[in-house]
N, C-alpha and C. Protein backbone atom coordinates (compact mmCIF):
# COMPACT_ATOMS: atom_id res chain seq x y z
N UNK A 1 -51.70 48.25 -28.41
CA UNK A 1 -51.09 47.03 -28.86
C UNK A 1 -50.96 46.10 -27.66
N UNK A 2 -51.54 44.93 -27.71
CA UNK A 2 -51.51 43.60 -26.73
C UNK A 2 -50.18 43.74 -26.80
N UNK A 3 -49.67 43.35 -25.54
CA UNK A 3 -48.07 42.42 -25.20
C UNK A 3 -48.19 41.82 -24.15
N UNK A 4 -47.41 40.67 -23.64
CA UNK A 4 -47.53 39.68 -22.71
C UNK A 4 -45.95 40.27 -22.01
N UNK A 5 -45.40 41.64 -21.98
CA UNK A 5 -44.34 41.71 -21.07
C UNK A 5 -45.03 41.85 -19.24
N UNK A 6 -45.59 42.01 -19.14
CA UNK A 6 -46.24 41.34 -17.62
C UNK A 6 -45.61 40.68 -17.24
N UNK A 7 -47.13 39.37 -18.21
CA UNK A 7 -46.75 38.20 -17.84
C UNK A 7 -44.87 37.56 -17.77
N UNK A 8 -44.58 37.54 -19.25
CA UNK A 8 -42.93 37.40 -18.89
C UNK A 8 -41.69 37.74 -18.20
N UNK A 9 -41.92 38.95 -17.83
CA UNK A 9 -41.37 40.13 -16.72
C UNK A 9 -41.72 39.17 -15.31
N UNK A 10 -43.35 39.18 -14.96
CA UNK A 10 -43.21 38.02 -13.40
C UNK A 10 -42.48 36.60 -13.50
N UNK A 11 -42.64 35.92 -14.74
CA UNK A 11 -42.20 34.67 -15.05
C UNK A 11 -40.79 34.40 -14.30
N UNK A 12 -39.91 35.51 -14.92
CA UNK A 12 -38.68 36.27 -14.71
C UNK A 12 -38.23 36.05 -13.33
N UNK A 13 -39.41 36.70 -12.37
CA UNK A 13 -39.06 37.02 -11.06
C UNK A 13 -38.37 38.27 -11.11
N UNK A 14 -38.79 39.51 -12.09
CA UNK A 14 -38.51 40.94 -12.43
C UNK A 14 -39.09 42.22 -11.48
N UNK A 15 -38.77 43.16 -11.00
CA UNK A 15 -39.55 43.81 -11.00
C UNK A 15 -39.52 44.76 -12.26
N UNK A 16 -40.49 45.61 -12.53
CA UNK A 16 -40.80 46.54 -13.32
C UNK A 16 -39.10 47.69 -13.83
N UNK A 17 -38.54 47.67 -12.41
CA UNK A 17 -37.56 48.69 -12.40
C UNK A 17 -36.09 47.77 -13.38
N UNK A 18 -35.71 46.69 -12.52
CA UNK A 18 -34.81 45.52 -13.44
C UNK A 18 -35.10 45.00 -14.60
N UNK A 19 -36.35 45.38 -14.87
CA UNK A 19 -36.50 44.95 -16.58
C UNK A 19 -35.79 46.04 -17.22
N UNK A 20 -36.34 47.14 -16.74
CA UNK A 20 -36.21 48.54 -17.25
C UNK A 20 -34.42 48.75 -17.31
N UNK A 21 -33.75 48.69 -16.19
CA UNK A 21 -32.38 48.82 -16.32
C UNK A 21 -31.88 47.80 -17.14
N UNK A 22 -32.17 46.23 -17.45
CA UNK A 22 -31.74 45.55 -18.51
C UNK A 22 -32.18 45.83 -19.63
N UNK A 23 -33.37 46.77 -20.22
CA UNK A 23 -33.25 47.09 -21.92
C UNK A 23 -32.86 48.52 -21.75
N UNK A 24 -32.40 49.08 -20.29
CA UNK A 24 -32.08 50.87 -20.75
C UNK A 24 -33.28 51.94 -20.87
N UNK A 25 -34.53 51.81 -20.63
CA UNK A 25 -35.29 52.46 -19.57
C UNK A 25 -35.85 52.50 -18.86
N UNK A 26 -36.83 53.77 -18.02
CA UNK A 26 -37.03 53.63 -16.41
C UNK A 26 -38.26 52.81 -16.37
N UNK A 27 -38.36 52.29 -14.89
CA UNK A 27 -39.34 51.82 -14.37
C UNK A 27 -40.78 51.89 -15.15
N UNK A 28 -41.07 53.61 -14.89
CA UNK A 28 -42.47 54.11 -15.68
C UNK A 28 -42.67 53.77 -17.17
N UNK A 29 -41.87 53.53 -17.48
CA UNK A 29 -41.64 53.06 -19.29
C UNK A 29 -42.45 51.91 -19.38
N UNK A 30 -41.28 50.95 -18.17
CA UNK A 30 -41.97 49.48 -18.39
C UNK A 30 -43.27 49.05 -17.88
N UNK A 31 -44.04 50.39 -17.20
CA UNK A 31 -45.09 50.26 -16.47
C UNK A 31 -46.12 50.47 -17.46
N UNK A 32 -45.91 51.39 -18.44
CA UNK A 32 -46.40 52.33 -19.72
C UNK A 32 -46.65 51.36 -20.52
N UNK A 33 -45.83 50.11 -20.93
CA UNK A 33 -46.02 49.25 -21.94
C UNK A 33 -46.90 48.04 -21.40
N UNK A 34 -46.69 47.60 -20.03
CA UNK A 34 -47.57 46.57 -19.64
C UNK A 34 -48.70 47.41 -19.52
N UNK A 35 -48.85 48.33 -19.30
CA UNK A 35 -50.23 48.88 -19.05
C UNK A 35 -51.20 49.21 -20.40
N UNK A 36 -50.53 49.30 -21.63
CA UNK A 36 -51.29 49.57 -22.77
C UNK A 36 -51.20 50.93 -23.20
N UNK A 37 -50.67 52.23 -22.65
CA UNK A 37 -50.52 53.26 -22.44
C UNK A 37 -49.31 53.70 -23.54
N UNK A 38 -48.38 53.05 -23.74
CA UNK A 38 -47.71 52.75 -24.78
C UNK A 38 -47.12 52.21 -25.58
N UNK A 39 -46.60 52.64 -26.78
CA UNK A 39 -46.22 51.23 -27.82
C UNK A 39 -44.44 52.07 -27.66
N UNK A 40 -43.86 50.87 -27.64
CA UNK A 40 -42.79 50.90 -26.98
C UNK A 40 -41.93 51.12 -28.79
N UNK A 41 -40.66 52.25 -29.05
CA UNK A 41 -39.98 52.34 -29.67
C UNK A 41 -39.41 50.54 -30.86
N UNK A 42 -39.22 50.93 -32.05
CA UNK A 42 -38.82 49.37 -32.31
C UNK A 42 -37.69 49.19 -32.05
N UNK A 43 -36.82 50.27 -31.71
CA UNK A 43 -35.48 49.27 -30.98
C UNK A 43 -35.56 49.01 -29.57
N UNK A 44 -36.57 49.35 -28.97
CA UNK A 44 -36.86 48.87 -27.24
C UNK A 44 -37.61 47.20 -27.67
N UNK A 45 -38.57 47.66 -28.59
CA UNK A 45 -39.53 46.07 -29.05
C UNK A 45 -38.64 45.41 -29.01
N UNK A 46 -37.26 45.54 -30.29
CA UNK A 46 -36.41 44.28 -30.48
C UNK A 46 -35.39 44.27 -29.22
N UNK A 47 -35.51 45.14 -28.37
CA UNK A 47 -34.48 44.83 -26.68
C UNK A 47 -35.20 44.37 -25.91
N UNK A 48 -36.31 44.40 -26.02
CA UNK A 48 -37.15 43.81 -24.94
C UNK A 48 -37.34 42.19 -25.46
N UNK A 49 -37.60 41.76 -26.52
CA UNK A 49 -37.66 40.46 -27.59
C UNK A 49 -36.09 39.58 -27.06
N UNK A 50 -35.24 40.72 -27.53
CA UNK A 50 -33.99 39.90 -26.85
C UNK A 50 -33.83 39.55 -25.56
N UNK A 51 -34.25 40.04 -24.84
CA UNK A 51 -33.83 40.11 -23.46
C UNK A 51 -34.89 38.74 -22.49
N UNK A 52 -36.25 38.65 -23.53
CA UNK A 52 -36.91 37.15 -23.00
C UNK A 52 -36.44 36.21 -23.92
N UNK A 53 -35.42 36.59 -24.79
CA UNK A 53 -35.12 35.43 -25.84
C UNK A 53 -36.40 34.85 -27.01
N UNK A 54 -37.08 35.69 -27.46
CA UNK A 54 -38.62 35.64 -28.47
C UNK A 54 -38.18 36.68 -29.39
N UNK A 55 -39.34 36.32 -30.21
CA UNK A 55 -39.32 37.19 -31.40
C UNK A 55 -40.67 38.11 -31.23
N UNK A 56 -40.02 39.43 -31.74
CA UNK A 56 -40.94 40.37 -31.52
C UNK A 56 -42.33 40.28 -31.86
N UNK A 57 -42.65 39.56 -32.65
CA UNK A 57 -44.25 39.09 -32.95
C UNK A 57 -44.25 38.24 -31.77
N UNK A 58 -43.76 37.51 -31.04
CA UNK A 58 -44.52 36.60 -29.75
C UNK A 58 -44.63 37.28 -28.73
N UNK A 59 -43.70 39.02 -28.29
CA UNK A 59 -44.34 39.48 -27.52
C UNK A 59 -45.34 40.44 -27.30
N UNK A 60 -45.10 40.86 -29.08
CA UNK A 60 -46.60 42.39 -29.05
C UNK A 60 -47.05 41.75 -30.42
N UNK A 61 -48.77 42.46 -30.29
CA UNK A 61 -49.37 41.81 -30.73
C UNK A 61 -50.01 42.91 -31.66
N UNK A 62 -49.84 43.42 -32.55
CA UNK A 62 -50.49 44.58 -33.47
C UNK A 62 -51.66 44.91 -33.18
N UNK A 63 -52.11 43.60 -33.90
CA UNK A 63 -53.89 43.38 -34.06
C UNK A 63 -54.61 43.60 -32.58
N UNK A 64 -53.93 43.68 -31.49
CA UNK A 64 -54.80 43.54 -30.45
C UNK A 64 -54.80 44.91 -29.72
């Protein structure tokens, strides 16, 4: 599944690890989801959605 948490995570001025402690998991998690490696739980989707202020369709992308 495409997601643009990368991109929004640098936007941020985040590292990988401070994203991770603001939705409640580690570093490797958030490394796991920018990397494509995994599809992130739907209550992490909708903590991660909250946390750039978007809706979960603007940051993962099914189809992709």
């Amino acid at each position: 599944m495409n997601n643009d948490v990368r991109e929004r995570r640098e936007a941020e001025g985040l590292s990988q690890g401070e994203l991770g402690d603001a939705v409640g998991v580690s570093r490797q998690t958030i490394n796991a989801i920018e990397r494509d490696r995994y599809d992130p739980s739907l209550e992490l989707a909708f903590a991660l959605a909250d946390f750039f202020d978007c809706r979960v369709e603007d940051l993962f992308d099914p189809d992709g």
